[in-house]
PDB file of N, CA and C in Angstrom:
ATOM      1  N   UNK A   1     -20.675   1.251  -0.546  1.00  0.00           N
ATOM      2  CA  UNK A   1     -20.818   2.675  -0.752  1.00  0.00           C
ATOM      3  C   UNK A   1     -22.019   2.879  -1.680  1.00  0.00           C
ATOM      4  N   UNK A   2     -23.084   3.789  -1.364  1.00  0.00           N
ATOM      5  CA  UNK A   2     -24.250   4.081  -2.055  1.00  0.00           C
ATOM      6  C   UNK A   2     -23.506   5.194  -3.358  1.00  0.00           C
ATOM      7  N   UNK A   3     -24.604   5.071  -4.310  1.00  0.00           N
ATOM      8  CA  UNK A   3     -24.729   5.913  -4.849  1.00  0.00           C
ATOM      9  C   UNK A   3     -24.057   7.692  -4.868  1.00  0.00           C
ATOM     10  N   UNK A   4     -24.702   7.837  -4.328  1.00  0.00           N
ATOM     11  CA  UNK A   4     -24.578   9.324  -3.633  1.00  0.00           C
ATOM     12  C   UNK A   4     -23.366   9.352  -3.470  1.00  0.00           C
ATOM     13  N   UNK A   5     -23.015   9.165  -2.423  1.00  0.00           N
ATOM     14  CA  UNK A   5     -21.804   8.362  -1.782  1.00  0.00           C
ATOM     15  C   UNK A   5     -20.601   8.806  -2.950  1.00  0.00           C
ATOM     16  N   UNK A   6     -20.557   7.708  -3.618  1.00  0.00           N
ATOM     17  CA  UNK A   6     -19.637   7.513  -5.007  1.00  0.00           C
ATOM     18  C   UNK A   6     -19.658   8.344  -5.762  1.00  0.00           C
ATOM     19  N   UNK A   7     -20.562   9.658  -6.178  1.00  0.00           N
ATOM     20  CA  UNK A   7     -21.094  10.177  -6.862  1.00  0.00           C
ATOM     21  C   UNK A   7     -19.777  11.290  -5.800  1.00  0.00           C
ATOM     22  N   UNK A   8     -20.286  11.477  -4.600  1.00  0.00           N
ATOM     23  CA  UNK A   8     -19.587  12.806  -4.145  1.00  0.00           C
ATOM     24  C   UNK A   8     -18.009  12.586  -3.993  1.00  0.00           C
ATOM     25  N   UNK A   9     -17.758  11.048  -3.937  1.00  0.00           N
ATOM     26  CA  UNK A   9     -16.127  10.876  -4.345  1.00  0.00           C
ATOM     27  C   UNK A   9     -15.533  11.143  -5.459  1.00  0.00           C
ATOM     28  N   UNK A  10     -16.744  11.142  -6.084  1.00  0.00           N
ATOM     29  CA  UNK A  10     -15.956  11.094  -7.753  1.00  0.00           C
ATOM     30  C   UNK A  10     -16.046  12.678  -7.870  1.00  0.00           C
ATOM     31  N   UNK A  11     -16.737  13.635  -7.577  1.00  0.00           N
ATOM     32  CA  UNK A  11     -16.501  14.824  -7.419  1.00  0.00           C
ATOM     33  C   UNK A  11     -15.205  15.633  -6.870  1.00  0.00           C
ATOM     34  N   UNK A  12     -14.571  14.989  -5.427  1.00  0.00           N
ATOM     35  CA  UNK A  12     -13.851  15.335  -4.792  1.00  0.00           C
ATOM     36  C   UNK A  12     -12.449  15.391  -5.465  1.00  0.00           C
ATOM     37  N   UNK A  13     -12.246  14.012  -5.694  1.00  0.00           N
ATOM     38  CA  UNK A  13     -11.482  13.425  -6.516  1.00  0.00           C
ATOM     39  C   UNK A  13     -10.968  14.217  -8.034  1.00  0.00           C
ATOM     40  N   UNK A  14     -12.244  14.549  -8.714  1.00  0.00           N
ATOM     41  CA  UNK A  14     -11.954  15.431  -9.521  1.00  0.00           C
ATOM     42  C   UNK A  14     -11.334  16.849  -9.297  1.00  0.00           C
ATOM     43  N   UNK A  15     -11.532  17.582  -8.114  1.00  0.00           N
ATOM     44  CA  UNK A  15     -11.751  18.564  -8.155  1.00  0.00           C
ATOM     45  C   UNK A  15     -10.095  18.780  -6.550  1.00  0.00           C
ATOM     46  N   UNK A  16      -9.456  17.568  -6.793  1.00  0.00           N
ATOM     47  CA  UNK A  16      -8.040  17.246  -5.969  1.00  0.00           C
ATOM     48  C   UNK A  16      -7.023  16.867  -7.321  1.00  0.00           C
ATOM     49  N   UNK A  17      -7.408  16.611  -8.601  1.00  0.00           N
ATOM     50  CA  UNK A  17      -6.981  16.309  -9.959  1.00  0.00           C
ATOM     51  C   UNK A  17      -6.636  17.442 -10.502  1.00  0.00           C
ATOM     52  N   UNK A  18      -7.678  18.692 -10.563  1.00  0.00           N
ATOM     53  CA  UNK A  18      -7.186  19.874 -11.005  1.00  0.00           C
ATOM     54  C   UNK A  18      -5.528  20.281 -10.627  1.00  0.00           C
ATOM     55  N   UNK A  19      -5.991  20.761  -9.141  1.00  0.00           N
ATOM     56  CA  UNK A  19      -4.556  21.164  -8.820  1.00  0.00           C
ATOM     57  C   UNK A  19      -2.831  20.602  -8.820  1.00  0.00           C
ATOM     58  N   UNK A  20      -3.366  19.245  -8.732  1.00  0.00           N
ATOM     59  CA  UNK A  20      -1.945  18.391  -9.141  1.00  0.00           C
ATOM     60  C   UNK A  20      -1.834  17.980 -10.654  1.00  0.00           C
ATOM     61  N   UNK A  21      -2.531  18.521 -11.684  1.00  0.00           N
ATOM     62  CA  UNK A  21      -2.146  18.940 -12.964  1.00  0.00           C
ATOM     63  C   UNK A  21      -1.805  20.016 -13.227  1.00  0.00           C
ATOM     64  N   UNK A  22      -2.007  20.795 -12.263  1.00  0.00           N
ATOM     65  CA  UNK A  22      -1.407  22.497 -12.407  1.00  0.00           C
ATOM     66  C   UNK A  22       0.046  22.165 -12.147  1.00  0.00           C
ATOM     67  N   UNK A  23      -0.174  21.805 -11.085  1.00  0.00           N
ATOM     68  CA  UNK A  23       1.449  21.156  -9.642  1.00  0.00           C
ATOM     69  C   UNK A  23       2.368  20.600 -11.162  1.00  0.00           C
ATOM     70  N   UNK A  24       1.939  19.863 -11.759  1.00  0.00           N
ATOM     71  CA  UNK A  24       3.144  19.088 -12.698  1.00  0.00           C
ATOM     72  C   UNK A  24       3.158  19.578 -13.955  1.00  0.00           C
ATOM     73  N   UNK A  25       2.238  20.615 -14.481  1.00  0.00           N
ATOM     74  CA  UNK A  25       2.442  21.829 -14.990  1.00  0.00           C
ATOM     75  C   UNK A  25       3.657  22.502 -14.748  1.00  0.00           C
ATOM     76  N   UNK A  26       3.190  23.399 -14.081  1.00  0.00           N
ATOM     77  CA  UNK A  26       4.451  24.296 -13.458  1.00  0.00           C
ATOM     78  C   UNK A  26       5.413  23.379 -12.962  1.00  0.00           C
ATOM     79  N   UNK A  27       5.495  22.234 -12.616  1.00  0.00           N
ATOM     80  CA  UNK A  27       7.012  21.909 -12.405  1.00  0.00           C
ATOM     81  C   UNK A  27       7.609  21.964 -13.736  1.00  0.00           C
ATOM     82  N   UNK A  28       7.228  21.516 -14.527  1.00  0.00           N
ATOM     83  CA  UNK A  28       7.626  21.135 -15.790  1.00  0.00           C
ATOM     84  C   UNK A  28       8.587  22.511 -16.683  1.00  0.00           C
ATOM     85  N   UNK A  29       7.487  23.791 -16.095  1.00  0.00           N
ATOM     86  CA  UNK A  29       8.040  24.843 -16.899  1.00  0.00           C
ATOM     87  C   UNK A  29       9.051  24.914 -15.571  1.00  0.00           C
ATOM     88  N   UNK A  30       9.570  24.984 -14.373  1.00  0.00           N
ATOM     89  CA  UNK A  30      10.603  25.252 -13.820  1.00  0.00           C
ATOM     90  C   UNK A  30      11.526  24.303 -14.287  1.00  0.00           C
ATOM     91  N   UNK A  31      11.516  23.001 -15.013  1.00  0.00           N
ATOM     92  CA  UNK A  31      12.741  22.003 -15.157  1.00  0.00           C
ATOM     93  C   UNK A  31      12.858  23.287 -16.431  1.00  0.00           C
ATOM     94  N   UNK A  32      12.046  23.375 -17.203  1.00  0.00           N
ATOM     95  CA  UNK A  32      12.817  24.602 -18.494  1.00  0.00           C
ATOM     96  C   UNK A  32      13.162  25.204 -18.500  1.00  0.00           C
ATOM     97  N   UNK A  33      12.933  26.175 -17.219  1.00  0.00           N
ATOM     98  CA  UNK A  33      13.837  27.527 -16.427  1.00  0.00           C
ATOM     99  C   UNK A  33      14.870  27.182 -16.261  1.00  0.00           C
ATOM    100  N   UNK A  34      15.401  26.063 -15.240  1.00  0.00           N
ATOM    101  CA  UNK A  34      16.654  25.408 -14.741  1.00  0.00           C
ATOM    102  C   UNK A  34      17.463  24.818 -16.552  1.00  0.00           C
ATOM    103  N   UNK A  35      17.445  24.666 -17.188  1.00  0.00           N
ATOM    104  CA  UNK A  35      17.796  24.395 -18.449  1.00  0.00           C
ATOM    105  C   UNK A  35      18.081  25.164 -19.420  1.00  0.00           C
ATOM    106  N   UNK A  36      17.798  26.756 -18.730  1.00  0.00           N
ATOM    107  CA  UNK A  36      17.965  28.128 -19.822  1.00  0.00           C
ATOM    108  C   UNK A  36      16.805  28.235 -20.906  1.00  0.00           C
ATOM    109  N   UNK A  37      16.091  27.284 -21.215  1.00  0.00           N
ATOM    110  CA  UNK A  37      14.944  27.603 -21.872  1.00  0.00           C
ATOM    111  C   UNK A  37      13.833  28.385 -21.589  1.00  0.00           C
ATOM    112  N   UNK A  38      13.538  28.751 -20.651  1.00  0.00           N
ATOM    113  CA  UNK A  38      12.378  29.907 -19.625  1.00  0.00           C
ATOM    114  C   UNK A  38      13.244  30.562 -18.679  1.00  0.00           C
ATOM    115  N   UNK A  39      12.739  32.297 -18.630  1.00  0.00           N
ATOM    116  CA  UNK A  39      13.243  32.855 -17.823  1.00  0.00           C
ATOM    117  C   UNK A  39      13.106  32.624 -16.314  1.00  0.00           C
ATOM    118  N   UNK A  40      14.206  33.336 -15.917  1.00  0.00           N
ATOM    119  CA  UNK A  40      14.144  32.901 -14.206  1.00  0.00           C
ATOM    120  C   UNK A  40      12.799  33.136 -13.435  1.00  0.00           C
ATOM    121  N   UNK A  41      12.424  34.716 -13.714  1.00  0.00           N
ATOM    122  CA  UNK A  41      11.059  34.741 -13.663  1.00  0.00           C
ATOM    123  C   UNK A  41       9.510  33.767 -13.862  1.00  0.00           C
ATOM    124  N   UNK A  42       9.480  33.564 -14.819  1.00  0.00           N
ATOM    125  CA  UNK A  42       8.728  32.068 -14.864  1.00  0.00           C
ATOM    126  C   UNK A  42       8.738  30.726 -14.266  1.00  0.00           C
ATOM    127  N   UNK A  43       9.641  30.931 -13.830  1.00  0.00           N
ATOM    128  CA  UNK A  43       9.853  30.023 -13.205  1.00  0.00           C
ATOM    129  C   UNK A  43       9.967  30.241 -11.620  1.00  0.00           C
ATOM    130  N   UNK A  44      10.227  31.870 -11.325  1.00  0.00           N
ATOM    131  CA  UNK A  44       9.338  31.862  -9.756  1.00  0.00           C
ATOM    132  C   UNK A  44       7.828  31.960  -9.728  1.00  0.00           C
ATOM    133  N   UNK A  45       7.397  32.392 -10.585  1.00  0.00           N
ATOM    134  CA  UNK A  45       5.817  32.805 -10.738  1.00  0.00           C
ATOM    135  C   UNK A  45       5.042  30.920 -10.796  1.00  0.00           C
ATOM    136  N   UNK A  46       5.773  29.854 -11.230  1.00  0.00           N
ATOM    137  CA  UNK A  46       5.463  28.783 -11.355  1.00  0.00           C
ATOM    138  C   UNK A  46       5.714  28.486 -10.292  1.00  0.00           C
ATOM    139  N   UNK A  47       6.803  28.274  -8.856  1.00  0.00           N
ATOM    140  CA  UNK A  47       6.965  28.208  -7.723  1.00  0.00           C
ATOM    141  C   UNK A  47       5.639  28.362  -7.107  1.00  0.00           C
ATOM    142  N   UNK A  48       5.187  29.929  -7.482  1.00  0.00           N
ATOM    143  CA  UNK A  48       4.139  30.044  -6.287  1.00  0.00           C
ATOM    144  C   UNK A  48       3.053  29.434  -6.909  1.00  0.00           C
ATOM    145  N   UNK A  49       2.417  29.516  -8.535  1.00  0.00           N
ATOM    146  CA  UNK A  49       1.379  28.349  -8.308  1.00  0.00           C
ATOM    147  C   UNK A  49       1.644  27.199  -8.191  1.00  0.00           C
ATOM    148  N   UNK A  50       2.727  26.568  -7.861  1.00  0.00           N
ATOM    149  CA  UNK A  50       2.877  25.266  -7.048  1.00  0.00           C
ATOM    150  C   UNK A  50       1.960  25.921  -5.958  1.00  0.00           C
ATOM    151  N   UNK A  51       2.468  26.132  -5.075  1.00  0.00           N
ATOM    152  CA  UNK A  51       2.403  26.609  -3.656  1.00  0.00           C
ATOM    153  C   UNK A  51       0.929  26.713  -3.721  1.00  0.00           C
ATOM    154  N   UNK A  52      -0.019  27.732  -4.527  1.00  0.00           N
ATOM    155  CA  UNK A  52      -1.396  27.992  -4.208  1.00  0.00           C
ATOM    156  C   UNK A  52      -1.938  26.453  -4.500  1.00  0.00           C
ATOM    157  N   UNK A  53      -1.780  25.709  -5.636  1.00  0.00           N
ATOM    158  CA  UNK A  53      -2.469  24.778  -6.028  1.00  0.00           C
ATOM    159  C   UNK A  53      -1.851  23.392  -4.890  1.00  0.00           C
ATOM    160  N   UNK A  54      -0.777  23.167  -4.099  1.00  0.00           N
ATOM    161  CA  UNK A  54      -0.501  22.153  -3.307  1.00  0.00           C
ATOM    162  C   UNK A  54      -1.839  22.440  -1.761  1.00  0.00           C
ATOM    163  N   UNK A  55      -2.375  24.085  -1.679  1.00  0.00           N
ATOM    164  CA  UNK A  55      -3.185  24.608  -0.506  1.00  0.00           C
ATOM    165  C   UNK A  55      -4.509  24.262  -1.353  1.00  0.00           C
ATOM    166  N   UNK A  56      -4.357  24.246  -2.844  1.00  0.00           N
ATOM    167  CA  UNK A  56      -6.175  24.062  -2.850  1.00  0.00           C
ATOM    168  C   UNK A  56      -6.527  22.568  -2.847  1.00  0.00           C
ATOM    169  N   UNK A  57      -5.291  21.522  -3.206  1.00  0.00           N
ATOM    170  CA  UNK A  57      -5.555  20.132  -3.207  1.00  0.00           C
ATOM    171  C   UNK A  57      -6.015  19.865  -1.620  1.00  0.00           C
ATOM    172  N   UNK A  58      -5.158  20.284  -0.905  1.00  0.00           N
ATOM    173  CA  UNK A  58      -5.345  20.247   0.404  1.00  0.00           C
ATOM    174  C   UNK A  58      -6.638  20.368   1.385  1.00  0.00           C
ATOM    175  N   UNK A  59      -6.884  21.362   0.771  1.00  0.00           N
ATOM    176  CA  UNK A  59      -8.206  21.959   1.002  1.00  0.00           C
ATOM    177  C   UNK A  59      -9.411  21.164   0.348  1.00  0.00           C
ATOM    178  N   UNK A  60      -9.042  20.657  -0.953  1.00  0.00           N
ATOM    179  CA  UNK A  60      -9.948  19.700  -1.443  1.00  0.00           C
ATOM    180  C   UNK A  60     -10.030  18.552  -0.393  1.00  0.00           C
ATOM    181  N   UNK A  61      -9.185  17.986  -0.133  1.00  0.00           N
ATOM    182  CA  UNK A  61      -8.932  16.416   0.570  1.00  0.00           C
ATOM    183  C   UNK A  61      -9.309  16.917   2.111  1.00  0.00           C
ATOM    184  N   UNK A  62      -9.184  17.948   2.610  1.00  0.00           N
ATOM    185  CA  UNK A  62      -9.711  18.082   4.011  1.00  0.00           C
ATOM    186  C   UNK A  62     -11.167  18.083   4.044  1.00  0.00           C
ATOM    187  N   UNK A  63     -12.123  18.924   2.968  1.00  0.00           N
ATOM    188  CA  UNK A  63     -13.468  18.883   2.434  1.00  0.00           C
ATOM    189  C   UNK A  63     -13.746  17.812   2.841  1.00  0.00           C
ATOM    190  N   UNK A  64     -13.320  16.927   1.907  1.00  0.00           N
ATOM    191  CA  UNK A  64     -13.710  15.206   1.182  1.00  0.00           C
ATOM    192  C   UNK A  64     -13.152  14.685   2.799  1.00  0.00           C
ATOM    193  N   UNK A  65     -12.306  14.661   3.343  1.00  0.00           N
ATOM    194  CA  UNK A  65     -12.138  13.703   4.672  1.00  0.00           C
ATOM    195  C   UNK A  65     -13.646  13.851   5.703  1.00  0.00           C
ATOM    196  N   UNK A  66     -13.897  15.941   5.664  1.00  0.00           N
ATOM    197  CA  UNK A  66     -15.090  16.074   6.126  1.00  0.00           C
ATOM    198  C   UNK A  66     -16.261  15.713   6.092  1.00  0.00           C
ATOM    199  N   UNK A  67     -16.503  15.480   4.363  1.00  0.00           N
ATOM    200  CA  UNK A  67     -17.694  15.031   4.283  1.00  0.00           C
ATOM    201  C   UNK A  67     -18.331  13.654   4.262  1.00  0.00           C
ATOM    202  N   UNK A  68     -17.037  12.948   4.341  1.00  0.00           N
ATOM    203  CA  UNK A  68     -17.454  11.361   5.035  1.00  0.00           C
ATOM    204  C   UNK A  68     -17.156  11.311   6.174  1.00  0.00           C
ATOM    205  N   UNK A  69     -16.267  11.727   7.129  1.00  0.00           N
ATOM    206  CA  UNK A  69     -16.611  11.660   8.261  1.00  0.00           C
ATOM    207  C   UNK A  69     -18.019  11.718   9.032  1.00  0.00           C
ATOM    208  N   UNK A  70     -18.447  12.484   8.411  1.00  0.00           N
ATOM    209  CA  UNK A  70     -19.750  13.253   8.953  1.00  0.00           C
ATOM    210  C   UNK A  70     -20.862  12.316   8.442  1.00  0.00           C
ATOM    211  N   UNK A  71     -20.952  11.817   7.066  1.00  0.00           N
ATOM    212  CA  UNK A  71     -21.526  10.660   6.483  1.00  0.00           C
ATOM    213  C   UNK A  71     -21.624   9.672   7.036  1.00  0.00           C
ATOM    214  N   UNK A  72     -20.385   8.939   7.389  1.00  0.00           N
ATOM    215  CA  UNK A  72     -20.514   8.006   8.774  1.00  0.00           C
ATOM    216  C   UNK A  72     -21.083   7.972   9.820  1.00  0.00           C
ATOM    217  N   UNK A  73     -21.434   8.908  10.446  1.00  0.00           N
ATOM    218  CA  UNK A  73     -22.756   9.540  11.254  1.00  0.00           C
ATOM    219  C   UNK A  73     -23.324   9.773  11.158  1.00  0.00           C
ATOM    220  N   UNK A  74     -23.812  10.267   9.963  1.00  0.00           N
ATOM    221  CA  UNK A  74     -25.455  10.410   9.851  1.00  0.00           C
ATOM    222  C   UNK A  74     -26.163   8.611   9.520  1.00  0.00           C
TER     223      UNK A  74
END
């Protein structure tokens, strides 16, 4: 793997890291909801940024599958 290459993995990678630190974030405050320590509320509002941040990892890793695919061909 060149340069470049490694350079745009390590980007991807970073930027698929964000959202699954959000992801175990918010789980974390729903185990405190389920425990009576955070309201029920907070703990749906943490549900859905699960939900947005599991679509942006996704979206990261479909990027990154794209842009080596395509790398491989050129």
């Amino acid at each position: 793997m060149n340069e470049d290459a490694l350079q745009k993995l390590s980007k991807y990678v970073h930027d698929a890291r964000k959202p699954l630190n959000r992801i175990s974030m918010q789980a974390e405050l729903i185990k405190m909801a389920l425990n009576g320590d955070v309201r029920k509320e907070k703990a749906l509002a943490a549900l859905d940024k699960i939900i947005a941040s599991t679509k942006d990892c996704s979206a990261t890793l479909s990027e990154l599958t794209s842009e080596f695919s395509n790398s491989e061909v050129d």
